[in-house]
Protein backbone atom coordinates (compact mmCIF):
# COMPACT_ATOMS: atom_id res chain seq x y z
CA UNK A 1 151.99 -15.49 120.13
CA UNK A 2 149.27 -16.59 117.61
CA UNK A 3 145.73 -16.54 119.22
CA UNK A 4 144.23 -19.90 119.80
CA UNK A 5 141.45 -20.88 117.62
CA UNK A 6 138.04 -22.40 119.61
CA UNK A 7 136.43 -24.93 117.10
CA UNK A 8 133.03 -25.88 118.27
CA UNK A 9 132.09 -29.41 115.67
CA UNK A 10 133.73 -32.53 115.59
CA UNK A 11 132.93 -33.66 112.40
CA UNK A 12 135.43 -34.76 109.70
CA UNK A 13 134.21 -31.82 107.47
CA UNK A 14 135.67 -29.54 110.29
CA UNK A 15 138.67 -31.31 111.63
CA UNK A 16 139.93 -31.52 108.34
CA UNK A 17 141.85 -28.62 107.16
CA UNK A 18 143.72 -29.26 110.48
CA UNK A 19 147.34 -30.77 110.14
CA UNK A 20 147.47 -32.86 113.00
CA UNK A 21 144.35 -33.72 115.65
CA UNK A 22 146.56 -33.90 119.27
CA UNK A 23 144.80 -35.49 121.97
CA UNK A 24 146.53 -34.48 125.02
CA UNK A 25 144.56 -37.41 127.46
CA UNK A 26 146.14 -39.89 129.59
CA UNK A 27 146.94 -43.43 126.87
CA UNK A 28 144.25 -44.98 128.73
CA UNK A 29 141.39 -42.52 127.52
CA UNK A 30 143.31 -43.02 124.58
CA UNK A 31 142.72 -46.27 124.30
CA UNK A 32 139.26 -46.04 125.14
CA UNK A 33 138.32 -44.12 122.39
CA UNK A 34 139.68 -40.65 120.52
CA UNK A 35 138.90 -38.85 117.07
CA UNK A 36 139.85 -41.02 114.21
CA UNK A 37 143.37 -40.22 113.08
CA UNK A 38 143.82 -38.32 116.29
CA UNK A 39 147.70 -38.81 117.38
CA UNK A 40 148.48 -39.40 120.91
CA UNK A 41 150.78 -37.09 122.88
CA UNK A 42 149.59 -37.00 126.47
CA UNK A 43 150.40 -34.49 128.66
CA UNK A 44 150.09 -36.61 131.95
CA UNK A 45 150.81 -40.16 131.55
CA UNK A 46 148.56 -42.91 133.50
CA UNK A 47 150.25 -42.73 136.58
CA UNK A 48 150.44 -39.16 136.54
CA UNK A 49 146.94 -38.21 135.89
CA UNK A 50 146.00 -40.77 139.10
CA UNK A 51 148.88 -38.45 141.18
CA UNK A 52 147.45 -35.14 140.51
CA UNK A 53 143.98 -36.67 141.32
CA UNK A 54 144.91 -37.95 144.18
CA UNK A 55 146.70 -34.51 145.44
CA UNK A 56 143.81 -32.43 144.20
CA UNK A 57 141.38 -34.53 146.37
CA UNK A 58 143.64 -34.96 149.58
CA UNK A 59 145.71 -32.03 149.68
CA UNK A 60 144.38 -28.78 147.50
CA UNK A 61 143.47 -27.89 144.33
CA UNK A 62 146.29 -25.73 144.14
CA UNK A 63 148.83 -28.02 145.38
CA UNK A 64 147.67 -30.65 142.19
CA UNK A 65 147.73 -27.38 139.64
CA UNK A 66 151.11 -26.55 140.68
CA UNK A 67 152.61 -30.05 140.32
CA UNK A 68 150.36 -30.53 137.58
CA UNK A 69 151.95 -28.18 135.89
CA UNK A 70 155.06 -28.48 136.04
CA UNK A 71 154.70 -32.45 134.69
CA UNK A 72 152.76 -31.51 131.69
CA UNK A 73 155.26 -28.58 130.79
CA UNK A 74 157.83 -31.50 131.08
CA UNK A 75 155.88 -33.35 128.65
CA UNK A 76 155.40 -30.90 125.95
CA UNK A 77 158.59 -30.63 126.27
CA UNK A 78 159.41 -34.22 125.13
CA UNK A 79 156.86 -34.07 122.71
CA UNK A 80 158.40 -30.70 121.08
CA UNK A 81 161.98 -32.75 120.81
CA UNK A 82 160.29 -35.85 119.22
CA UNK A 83 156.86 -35.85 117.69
CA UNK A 84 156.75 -32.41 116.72
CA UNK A 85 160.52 -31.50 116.45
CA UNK A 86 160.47 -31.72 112.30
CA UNK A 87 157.28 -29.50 112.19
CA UNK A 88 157.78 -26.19 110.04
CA UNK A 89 155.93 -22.76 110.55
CA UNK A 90 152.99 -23.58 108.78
CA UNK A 91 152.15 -26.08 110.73
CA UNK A 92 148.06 -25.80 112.39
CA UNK A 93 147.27 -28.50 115.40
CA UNK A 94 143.61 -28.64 117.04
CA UNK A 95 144.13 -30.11 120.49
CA UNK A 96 141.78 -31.70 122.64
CA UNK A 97 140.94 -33.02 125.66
CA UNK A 98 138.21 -34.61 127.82
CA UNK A 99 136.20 -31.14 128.49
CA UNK A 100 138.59 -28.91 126.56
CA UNK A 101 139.74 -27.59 129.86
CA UNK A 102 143.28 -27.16 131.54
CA UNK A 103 145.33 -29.96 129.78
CA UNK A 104 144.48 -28.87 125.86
CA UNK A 105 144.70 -25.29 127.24
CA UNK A 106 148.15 -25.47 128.09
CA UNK A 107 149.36 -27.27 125.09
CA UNK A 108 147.79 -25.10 123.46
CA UNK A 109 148.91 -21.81 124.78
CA UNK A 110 152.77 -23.53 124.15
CA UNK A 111 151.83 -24.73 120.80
CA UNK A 112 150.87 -20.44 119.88
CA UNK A 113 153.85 -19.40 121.49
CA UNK A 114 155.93 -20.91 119.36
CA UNK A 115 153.87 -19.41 116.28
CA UNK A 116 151.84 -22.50 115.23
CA UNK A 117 148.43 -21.69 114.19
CA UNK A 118 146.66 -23.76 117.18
CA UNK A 119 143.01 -24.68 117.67
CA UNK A 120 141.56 -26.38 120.72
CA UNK A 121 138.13 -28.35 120.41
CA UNK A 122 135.45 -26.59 122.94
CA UNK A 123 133.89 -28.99 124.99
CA UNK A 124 137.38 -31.92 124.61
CA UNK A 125 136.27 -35.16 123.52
CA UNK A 126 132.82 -35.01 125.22
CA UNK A 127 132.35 -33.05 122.62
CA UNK A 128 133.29 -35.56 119.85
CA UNK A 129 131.11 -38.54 121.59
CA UNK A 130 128.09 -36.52 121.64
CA UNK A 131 128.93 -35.67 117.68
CA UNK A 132 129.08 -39.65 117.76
CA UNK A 133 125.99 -40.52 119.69
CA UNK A 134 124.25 -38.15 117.37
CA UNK A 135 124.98 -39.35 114.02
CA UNK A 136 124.31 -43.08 115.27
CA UNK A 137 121.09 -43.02 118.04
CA UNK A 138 119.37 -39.64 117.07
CA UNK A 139 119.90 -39.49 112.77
CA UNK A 140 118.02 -42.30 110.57
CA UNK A 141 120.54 -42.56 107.51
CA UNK A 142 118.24 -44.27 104.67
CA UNK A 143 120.67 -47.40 104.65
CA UNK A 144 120.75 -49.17 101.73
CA UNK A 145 121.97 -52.64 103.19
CA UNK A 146 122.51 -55.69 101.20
CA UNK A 147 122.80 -58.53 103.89
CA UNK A 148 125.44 -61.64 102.79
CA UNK A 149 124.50 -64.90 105.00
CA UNK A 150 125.62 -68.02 105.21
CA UNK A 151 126.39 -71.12 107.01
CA UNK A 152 129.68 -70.87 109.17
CA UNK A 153 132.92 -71.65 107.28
CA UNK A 154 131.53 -70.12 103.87
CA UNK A 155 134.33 -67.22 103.96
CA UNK A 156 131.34 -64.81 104.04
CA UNK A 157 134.40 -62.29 105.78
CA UNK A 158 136.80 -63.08 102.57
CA UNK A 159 134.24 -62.37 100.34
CA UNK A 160 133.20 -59.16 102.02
CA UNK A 161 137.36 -57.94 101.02
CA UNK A 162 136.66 -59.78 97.68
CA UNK A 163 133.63 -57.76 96.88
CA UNK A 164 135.74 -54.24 98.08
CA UNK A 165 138.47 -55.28 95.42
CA UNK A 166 135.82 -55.01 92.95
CA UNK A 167 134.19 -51.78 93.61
CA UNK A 168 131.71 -53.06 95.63
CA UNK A 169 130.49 -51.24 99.02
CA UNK A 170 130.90 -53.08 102.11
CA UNK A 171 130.98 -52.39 105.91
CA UNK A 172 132.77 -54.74 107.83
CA UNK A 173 131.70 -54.83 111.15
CA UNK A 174 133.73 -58.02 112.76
CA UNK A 175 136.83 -55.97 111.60
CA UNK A 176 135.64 -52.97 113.35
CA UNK A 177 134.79 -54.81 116.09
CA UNK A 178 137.45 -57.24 115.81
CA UNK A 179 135.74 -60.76 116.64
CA UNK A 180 134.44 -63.10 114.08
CA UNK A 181 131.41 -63.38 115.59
CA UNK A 182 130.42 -66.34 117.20
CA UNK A 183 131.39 -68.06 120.65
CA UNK A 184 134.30 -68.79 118.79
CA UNK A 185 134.77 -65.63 117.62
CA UNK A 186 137.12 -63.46 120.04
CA UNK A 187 141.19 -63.42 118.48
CA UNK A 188 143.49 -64.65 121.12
CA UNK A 189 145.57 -62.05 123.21
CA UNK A 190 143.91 -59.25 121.60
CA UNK A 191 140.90 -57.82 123.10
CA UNK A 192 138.15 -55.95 121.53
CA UNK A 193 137.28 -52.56 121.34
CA UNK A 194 135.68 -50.67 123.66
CA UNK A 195 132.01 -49.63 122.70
CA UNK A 196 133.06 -45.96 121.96
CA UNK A 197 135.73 -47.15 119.63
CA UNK A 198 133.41 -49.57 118.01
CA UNK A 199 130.93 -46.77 117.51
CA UNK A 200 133.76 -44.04 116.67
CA UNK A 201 135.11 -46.73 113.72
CA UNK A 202 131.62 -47.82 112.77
CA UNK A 203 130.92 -43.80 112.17
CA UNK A 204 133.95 -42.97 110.27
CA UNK A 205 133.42 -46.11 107.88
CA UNK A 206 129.87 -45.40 107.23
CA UNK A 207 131.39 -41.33 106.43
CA UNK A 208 133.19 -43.42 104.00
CA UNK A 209 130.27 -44.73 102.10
CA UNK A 210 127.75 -43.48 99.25
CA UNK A 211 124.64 -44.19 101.52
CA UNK A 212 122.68 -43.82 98.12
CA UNK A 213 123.90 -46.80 97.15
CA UNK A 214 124.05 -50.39 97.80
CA UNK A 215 126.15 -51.43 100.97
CA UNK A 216 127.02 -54.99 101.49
CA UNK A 217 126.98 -55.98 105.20
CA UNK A 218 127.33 -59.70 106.50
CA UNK A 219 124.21 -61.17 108.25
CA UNK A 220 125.36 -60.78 112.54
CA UNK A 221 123.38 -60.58 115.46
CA UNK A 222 122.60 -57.67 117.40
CA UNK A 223 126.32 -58.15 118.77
CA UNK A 224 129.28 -58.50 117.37
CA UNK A 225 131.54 -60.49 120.25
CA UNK A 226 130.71 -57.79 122.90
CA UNK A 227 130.34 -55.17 120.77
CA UNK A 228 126.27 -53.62 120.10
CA UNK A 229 125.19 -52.90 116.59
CA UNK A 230 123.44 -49.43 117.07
CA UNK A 231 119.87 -49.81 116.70
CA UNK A 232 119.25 -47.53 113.19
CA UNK A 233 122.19 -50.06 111.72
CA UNK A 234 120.30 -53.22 113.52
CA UNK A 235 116.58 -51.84 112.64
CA UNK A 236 118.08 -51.50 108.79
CA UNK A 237 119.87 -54.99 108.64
CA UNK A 238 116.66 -56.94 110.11
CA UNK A 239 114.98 -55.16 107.16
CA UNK A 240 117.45 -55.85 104.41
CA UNK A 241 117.28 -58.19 101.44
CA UNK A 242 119.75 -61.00 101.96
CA UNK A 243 122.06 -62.85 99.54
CA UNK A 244 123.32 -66.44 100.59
CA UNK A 245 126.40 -68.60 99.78
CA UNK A 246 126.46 -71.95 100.56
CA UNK A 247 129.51 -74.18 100.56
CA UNK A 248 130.12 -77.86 101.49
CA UNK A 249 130.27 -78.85 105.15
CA UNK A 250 133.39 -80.23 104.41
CA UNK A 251 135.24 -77.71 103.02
CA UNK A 252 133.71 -75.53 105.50
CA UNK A 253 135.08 -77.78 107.86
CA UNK A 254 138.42 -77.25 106.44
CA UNK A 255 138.26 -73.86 106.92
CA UNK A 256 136.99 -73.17 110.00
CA UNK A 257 139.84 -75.64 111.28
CA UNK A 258 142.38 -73.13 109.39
CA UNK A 259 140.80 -69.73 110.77
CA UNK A 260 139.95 -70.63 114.34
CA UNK A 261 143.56 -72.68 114.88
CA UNK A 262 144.31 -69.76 117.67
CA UNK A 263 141.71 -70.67 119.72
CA UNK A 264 141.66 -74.62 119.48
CA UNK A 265 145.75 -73.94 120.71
CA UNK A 266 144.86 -71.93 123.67
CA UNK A 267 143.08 -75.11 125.67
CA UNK A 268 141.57 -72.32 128.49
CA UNK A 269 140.02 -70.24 125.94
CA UNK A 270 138.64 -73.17 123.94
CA UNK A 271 137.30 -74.50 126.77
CA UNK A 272 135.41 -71.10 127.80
CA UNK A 273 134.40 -70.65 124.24
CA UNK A 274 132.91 -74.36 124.87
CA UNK A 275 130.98 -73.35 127.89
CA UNK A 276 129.20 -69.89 126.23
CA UNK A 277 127.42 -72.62 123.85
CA UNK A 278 123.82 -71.20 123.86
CA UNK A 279 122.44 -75.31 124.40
CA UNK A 280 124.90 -77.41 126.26
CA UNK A 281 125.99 -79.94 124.38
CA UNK A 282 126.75 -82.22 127.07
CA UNK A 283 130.03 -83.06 128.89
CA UNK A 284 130.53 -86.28 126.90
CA UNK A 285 130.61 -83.85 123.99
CA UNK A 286 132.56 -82.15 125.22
CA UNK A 287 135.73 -83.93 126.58
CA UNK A 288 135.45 -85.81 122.89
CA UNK A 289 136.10 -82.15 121.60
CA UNK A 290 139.01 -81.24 123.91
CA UNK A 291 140.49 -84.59 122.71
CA UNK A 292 140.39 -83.76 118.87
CA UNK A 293 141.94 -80.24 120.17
CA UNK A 294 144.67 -81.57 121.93
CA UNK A 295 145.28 -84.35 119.67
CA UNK A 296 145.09 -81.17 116.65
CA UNK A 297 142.56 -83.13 114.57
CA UNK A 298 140.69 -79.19 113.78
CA UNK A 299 139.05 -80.79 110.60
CA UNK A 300 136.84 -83.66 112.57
CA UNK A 301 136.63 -81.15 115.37
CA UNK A 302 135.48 -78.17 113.13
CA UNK A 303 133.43 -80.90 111.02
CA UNK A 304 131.52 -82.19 114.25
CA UNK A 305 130.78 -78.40 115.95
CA UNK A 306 129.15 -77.43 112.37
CA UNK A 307 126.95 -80.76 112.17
CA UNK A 308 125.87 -80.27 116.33
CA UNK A 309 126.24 -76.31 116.75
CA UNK A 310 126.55 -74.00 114.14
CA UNK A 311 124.81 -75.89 110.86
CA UNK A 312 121.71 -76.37 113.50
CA UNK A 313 121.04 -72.60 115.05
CA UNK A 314 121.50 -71.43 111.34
CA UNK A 315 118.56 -73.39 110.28
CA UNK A 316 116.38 -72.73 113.09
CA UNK A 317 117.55 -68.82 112.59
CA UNK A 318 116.85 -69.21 108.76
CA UNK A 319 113.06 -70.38 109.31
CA UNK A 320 111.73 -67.46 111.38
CA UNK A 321 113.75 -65.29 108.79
CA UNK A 322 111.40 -63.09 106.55
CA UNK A 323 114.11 -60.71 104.76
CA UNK A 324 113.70 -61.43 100.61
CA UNK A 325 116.41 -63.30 99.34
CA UNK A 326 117.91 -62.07 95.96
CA UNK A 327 119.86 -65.16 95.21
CA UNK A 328 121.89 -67.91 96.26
CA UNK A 329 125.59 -68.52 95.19
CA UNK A 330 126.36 -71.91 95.62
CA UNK A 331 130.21 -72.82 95.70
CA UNK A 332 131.92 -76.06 95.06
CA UNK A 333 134.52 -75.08 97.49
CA UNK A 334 136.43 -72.55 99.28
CA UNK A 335 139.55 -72.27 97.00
CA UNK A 336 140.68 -69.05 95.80
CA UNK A 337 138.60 -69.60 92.19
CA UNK A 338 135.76 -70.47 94.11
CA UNK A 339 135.44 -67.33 96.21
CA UNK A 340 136.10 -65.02 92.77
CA UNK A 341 133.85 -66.60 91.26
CA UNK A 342 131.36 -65.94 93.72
CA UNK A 343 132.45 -62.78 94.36
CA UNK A 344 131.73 -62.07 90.50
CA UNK A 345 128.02 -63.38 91.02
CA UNK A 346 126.99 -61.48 94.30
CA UNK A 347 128.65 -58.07 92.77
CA UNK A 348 126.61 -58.85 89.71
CA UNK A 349 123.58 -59.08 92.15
CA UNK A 350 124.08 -56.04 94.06
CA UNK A 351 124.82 -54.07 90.46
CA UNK A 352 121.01 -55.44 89.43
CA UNK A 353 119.82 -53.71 93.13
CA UNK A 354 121.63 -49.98 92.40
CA UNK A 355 120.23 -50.60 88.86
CA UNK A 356 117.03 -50.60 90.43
CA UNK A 357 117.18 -47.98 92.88
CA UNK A 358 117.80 -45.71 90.38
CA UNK A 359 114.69 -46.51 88.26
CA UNK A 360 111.83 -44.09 88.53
C-alpha cells in the first residue's frame, strides 16, 4: 500500500502536479461548487448521503458507518470499472471532500491499495472556499481594469471575445455568471450559478490574467443576474477608466431582438422579466409589449423597450458617472466589419494604457 499524501493548500500552484482532482461529494455539492477541473466521482449519491443521515441521526452512528460503508465501497467499485479502469501505475489522484473526513479517507485508502500515489486535501473543500474567500474578500490585487460601456444592443459581450482574439485581456463576467445582465438577462431553462461557483470561476479566470496589465471588463452593476461582484473587483471597476461604443438604436434594436428571442418565446418568463422593471412602465405598456411578443414583431418590441427602458436608465446612470473616458468608438452598425473594426480601435486604446503604465 502506498501511504496517503495530506496536502494542506488549495491553490492551482499546488493541485497541479496532481493527475486527476476527485471530489468524492454527493452531485449536489457538486453542483454547488468544487475545485476547478475537479472530476466528479461520488461516493454516496444524493439519495444516499440523505439515507445515511437519516440512520446516523435516528438509529446510531454506527448503524449509518456500517451501511455507509458498504455503499461507498460499492461505488468505488463502479468508479474503478469505468472512470478510472484505463489508469496506469503512475497514476497520482488528490481526493477531497467536504472536511476531508471519512468519504475522501476511504477512497483514498482504496486508491493506495491498489498502488496509486494518492493525496487527500486536509480540511475537504472547506478548505478550498476559504482559499477562495481569501484571494477575493481579504487580498487587494492592484487591478488594472479597463471598463467597456455602452448602450444595450451595442454587442459590448461580442466585442469582449473580439478583443480576446486579438490578444487583448478580458474578464467576462456574464459568462461566468451566465446572465446577460439586465432584467432580461437570465438564459431560459438554464439557471445560474451558485455564488461559490461564480466566485470559484471568477478566481480561476483572474489566475489566468497578467494583473500588471490592462484587463478589459464590461461596465455591470454590482450584480450580475443574481450573482455579487466581490467588493475589491466592484471597488476597482467603479474606479476604472471607461471606453464607450455607441451604435444606432436601430440596429441595436435588431440585435437585441436576435439575442433575447429565448425569452420573448417563453410568454411566463417575459412576462416576469416585465414585472422586475425598476419603474413600472404601466400596464397599457405593457399588454402592447406582450402583443408584439406574441405576434413575434422582436424588432418594434426591442426598438420600443430601448427608447422607454434601457436607452433612459443608461443616461441617467451616465450623468452621475465620474470614471475618465479614454474614447468613444462609434459604429455604423452591428455587422461583423463593424464590430472588427471596433474591436481594432478599443485594442488600439487599451495598447496606448499598458504603454503608459509602463512609463516611469
Amino acid at each position: 500500500m502506498s501511504e496517503i499524501e495530506v496536502v494542506t493548500a488549495a491553490d492551482p500552484a499546488t493541485l497541479a502536479p496532481f493527475d486527476a482532482v476527485i471530489d468524492v461529494r454527493s452531485p449536489a455539492e457538486f453542483a454547488e461548487d468544487h475545485v476547478p477541473g475537479a472530476i466528479s466521482l461520488p461516493v454516496l449519491s444524493n439519495a444516499e448521503r440523505a439515507e445515511v443521515g437519516t440512520l446516523y441521526v435516528q438509529v446510531s452512528r454506527f448503524t449509518a458507518r456500517k451501511i455507509g460503508a458498504a455503499i461507498i465501497a460499492r461505488n468505488v467499485a463502479h468508479h474503478l470499472e469505468t472512470a478510472l479502469k484505463d489508469k496506469d501505475g503512475a497514476f497520482r489522484p488528490l481526493v477531497y471532500c467536504w472536511r476531508g473526513g471519512q468519504r475522501s479517507g476511504a477512497m483514498a485508502t482504496i486508491l493506495a491499495q491498489i498502488g496509486w500515489r494518492t493525496a487527500v486535501l486536509q480540511g475537504g473543500y472547506k478548505t478550498y472556499r476559504r482559499w477562495v474567500q481569501r484571494r477575493l474578500y481579504e487580498e487587494k490585487p492592484d487591478l488594472k481594469l479597463v471598463l467597456l460601456e455602452g448602450r444595450t444592443g451595442s454587442g459590448k459581450t461580442e466585442l469582449l471575445g473580439r478583443l480576446a482574439a486579438r490578444g487583448v485581456q478580458t474578464l467576462d463576467l456574464e459568462a461566468l455568471a451566465e446572465h446577460r445582465g439586465s432584467v432580461f438577462g437570465g438564459l431560459v431553462g438554464q439557471p445560474q450559478p451558485s455564488q461559490k461557483m461564480f466566485e470559484s470561476r471568477l478566481v480561476s479566470a483572474l489566475d489566468a490574467l497578467d494583473l500588471t496589465q490592462p484587463i478589459v471588463v464590461e461596465a455591470e452593476a454590482s450584480k450580475v443576474g443574481d450573482c455579487m461582484t466581490p467588493p475589491a473587483l466592484w471597488t476597482a471597476m467603479t474606479a476604472a477608466p471607461r471606453i464607450a461604443v455607441t451604435a444606432p438604436a436601430e440596429a441595436r434594436a435588431g440585435y437585441l431582438a436576435g439575442h433575447y428571442a429565448d425569452i420573448v418565446s417563453d410568454r411566463a418568463v417575459f412576462e416576469a422579466s416585465l414585472e422586475r422593471l425598476p419603474i413600472f412602465p404601466g400596464k397599457k405598456a405593457i399588454a402592447r409589449w406582450l402583443e408584439l411578443a406574441d405576434a413575434g414583431d422582436l424588432v418594434t418590441l426591442a426598438g420600443e423597450l430601448i427608447e422607454t427602458h434601457y436607452d433612459p436608465s443608461y443616461d441617467r446612470a451616465a450623468r452621475k458617472d465620474p470614471r475618465p473616458r479614454l474614447g468613444e468608438i462609434a459604429m455604423a452598425g452591428l455587422d461583423h466589419d463593424a464590430q472588427e473594426a471596433a474591436a481594432d480601435q478599443i485594442a488600439q486604446v487599451v495598447a496606448v494604457v499598458a504603454a503608459s503604465a509602463l512609463t516611469p
